[in-house]
Protein backbone atom coordinates (compact mmCIF):
# COMPACT_ATOMS: atom_id res chain seq x y z
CA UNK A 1 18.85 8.07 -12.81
CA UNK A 2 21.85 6.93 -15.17
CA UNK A 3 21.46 4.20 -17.28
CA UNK A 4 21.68 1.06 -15.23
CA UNK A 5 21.02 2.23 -11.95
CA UNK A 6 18.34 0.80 -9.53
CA UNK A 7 16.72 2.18 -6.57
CA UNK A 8 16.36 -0.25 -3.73
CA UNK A 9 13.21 -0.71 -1.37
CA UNK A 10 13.06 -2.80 1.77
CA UNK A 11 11.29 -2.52 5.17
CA UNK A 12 10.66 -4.23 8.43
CA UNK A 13 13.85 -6.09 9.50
CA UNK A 14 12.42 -5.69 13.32
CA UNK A 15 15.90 -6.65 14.19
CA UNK A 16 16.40 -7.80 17.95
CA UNK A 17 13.27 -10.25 17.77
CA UNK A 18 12.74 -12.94 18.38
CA UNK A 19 16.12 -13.60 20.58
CA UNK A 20 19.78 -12.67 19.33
CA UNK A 21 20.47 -15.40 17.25
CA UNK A 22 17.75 -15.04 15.01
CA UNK A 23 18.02 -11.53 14.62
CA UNK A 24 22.05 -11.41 14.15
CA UNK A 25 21.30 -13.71 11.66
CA UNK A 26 18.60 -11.78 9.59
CA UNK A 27 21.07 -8.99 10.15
CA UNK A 28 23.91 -10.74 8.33
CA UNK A 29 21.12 -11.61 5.41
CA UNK A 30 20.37 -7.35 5.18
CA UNK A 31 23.83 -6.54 4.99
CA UNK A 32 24.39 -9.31 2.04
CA UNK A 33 21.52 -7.69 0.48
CA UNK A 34 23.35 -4.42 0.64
CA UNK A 35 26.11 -5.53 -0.60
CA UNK A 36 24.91 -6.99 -3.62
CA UNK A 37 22.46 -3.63 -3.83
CA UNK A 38 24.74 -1.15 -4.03
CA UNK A 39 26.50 -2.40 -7.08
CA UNK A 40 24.03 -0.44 -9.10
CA UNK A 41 22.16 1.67 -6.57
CA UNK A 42 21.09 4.97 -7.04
CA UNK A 43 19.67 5.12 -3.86
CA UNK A 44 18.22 2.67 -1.09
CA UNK A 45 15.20 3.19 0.82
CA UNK A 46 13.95 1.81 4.30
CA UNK A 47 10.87 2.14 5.23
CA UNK A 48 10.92 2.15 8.61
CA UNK A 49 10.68 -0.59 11.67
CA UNK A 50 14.58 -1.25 11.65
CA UNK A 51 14.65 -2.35 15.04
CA UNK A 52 12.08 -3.95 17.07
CA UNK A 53 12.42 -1.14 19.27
CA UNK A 54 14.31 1.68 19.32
CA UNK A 55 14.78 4.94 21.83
CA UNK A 56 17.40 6.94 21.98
CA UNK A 57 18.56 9.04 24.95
CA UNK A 58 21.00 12.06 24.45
CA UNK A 59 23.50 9.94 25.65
CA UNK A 60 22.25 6.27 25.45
CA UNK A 61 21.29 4.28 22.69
CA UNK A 62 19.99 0.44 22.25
CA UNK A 63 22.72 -2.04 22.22
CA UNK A 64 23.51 -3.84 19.16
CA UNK A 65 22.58 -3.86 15.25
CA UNK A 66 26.67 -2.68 14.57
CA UNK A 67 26.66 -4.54 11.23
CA UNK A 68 24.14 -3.07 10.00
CA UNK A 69 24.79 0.45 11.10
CA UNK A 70 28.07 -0.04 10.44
CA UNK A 71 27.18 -0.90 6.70
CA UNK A 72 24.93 2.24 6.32
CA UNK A 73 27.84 4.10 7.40
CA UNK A 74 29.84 2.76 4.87
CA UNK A 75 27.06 3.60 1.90
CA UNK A 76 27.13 6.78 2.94
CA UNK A 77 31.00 7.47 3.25
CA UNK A 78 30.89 6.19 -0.48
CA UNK A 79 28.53 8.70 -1.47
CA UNK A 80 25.11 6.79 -1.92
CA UNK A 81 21.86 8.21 -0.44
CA UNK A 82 20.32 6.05 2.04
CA UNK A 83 16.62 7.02 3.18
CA UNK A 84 15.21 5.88 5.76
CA UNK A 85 11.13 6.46 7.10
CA UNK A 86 10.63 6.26 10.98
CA UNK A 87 8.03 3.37 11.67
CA UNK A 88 5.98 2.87 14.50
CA UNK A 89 8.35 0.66 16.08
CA UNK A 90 11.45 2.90 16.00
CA UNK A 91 9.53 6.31 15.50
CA UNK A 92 12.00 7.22 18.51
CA UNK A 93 15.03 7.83 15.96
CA UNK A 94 16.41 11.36 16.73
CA UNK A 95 19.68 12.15 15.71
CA UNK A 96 22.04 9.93 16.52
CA UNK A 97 21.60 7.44 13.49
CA UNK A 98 22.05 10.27 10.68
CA UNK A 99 24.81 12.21 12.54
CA UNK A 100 26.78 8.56 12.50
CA UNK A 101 25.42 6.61 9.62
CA UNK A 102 24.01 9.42 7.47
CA UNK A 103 20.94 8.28 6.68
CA UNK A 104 18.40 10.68 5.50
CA UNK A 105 15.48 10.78 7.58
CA UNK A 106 11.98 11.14 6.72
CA UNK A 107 9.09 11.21 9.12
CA UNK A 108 6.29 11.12 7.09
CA UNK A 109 5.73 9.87 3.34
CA UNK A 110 6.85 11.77 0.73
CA UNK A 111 6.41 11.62 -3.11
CA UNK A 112 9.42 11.39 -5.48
CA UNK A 113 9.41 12.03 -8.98
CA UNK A 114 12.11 9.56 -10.90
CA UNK A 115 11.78 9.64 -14.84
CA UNK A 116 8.50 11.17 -14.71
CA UNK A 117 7.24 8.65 -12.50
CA UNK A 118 5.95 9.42 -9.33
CA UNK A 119 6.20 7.26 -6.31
CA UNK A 120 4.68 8.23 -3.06
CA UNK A 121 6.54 6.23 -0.10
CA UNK A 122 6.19 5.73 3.37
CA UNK A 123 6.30 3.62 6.37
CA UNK A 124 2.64 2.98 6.32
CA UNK A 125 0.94 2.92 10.33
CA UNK A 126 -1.75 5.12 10.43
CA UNK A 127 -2.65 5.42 7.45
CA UNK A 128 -5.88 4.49 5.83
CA UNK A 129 -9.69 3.92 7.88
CA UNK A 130 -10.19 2.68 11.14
CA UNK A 131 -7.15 1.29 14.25
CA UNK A 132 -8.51 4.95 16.03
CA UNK A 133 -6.44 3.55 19.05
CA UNK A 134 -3.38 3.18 17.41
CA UNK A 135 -3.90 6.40 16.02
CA UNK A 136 -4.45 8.05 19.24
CA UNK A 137 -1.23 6.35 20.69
CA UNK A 138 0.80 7.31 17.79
CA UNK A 139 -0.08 10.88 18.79
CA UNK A 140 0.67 10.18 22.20
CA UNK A 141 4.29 8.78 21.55
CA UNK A 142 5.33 11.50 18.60
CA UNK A 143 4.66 14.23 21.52
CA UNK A 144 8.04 15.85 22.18
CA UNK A 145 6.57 16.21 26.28
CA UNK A 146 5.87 13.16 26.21
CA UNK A 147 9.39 11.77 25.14
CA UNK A 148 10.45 13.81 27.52
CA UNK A 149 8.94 12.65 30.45
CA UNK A 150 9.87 9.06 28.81
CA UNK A 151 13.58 9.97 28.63
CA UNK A 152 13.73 10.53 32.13
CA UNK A 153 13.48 6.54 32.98
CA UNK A 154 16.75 4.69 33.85
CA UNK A 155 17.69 3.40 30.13
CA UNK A 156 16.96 0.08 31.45
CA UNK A 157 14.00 0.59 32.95
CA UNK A 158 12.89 2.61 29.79
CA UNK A 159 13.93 0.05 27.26
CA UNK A 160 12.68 -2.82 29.50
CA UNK A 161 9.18 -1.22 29.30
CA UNK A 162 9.55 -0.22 25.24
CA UNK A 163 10.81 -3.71 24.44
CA UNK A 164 7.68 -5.08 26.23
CA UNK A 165 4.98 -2.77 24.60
CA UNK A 166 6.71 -3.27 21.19
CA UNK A 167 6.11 -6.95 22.24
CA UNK A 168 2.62 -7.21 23.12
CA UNK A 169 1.85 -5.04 19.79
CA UNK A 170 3.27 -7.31 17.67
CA UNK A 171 1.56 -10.30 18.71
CA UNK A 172 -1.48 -8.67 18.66
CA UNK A 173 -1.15 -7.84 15.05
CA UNK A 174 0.44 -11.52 14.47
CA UNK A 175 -2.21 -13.08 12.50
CA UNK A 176 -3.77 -10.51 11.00
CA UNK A 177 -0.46 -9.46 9.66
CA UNK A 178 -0.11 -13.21 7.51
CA UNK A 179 -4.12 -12.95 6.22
CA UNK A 180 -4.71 -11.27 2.74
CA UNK A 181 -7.88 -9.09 3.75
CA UNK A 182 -9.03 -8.98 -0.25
CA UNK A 183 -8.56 -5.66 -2.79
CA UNK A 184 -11.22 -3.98 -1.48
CA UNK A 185 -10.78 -4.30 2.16
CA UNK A 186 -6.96 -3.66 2.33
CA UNK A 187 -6.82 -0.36 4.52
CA UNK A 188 -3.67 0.72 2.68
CA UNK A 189 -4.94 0.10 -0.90
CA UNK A 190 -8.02 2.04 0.57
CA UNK A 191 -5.96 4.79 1.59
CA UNK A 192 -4.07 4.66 -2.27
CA UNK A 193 -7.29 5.26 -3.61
CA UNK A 194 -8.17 7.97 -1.67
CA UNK A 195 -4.83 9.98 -2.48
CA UNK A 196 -5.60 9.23 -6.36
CA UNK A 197 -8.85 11.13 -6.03
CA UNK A 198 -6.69 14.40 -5.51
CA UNK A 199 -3.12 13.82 -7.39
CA UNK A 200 -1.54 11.04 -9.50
CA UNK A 201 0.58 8.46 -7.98
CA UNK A 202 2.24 5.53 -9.96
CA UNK A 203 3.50 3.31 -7.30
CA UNK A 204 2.73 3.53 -3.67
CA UNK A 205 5.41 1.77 -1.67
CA UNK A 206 4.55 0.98 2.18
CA UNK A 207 5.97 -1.20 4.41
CA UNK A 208 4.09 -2.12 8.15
CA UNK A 209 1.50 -4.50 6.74
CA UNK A 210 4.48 -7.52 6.96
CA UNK A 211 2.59 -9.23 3.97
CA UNK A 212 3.88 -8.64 0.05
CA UNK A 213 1.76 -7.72 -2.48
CA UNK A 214 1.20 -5.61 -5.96
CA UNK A 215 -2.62 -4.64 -5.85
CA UNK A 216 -3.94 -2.35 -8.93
CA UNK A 217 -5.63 0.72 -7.51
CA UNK A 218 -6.53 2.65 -10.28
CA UNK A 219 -6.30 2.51 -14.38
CA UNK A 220 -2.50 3.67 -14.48
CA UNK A 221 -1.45 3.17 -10.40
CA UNK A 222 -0.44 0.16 -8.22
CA UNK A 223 0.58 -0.43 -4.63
CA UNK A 224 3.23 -2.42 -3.43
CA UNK A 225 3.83 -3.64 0.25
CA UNK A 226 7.30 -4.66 0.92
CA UNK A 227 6.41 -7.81 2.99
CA UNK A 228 9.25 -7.80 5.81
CA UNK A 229 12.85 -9.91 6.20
CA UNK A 230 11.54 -11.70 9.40
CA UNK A 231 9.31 -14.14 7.01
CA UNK A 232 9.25 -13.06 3.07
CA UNK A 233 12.57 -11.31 2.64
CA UNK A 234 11.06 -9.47 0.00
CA UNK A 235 11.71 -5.91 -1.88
CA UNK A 236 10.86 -3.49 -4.79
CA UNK A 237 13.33 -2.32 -7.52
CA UNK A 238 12.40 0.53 -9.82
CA UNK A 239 15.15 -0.19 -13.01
CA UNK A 240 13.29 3.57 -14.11
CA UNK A 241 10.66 2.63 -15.78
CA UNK A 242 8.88 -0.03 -13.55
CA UNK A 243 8.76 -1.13 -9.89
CA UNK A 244 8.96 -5.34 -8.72
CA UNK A 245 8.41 -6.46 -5.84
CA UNK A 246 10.86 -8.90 -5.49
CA UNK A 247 11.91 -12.24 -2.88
CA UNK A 248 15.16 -12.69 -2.22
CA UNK A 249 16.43 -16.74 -2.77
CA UNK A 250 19.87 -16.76 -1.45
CA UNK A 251 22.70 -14.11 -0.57
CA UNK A 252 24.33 -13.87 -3.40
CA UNK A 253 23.82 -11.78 -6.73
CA UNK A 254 20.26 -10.33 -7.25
CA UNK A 255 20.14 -11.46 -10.46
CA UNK A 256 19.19 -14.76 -8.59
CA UNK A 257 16.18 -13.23 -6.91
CA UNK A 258 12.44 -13.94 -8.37
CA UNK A 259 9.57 -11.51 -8.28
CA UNK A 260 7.20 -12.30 -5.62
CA UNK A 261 3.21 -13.14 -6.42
CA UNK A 262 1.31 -9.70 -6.50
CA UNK A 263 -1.19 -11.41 -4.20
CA UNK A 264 -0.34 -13.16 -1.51
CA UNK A 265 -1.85 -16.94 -1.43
């Protein structure tokens, strides 16, 4: 990293929910963000759940979103790295959004190493103890037979039945999504803690829990959840020597922004 530069980290825009307006209009607030972000980015990071849903078909894909994608484009024909982690809502990304936007894909975490800090990063579902049935399913939908079979729907059949799955999960998850579970019963901070028992990890950054926070999980490590931009419109910046989590106050310059609370009230 040059002096000055910033590396960007957002997740969970679930655009296309709850009806178009609403999302078209969180859409417009992630492209502002990107706008403002790449004044100083290094590189920008998404950790997954872009879309509420999202399956592509070799020669169909989900209407919508152009801003967006059309702004990723745009990072990347300027020669800035955009990464982005497959969540469990859009874990159906195959290569039609990095052969048009260029967008580096990644479909599990990985750790990077940035001025001899490490930072392990990922989208977060599955990860940790217990949900053995999302687990299961997660296996079921990553099965390249199975997406098969899948792709064979009509598009609108197949996308009628995605978009009502992706539904019904969400709700379910609603309200457990908004409750602070405590330190010690966070599954992700569990799973932090687990990883530090066999390497060293600064910052973990995960998305999918929809709730920001900055929980201590060791003498010299901390994890960071990147809340969403359907309720907190919150993110991390690592300046190179630390990582904020951050909540964004208006569109303009991010020198307006505050830091979030590290635990959620």
């Amino acid at each position: 990293m040059r002096s000055g530069q910033r590396i960007y980290f957002l997740s969970d825009f679930h655009l296309g929910v709850p009806d178009a307006a609403a999302s078209l209009a969180r859409e417009k607030r992630i492209v502002a963000f990107l706008n403002e972000a790449e004044k100083d980015a290094a590189e920008i990071h998404i950790l997954g759940d872009l879309f509420d849903m999202w399956f592509e078909y070799r020669e169909v894909v989900p209407r919508g979103f152009v801003r967006l994608l059309g702004k990723l484009a745009e990072l990347h024909d300027r020669g800035l790295p955009v990464h982005l982690y497959i969540g469990n809502h859009d874990m159906w990304i195959f290569d039609y959004l990095p052969k048009e936007t260029g967008v580096i894909i990644h479909r599990e975490p990985v750790v990077r190493v940035w001025n001899g800090k490490r930072l392990l990063i990922g989208h977060g579902d599955g990860l940790g103890p217990g949900d053995h049935g999302y687990k299961f399913i997660k296996k079921v939908f990553r099965n390249p037979v199975m997406q098969w079979c899948f792709a064979r729907l009509h598009p609108n059949l197949g996308l009628g039945i995605a978009h009502f799955w992706s539904g019904r999960s969400r709700k379910k998850s609603y309200v457990n999504d908004r409750r602070f579970l405590g330190e010690a019963n966070e599954w992700l901070a569990i799973h932090c803690r687990e990883v530090l028992k066999k390497e060293h990890v600064d910052t973990f950054l995960f998305g999918h829990r929809h709730l920001p926070m900055d929980l201590p999980v060791g003498p010299r490590s901390h994890y960071i959840n990147l809340g969403d931009w359907i309720t907190w419109y919150t993110y991390a910046v690592f300046d190179g020597s630390n990582v904020r989590l951050m909540k964004r106050v208006s569109d303009g310059p991010l020198g307006g922004d505050v830091e979030a609370p590290k635990v959620p009230a």
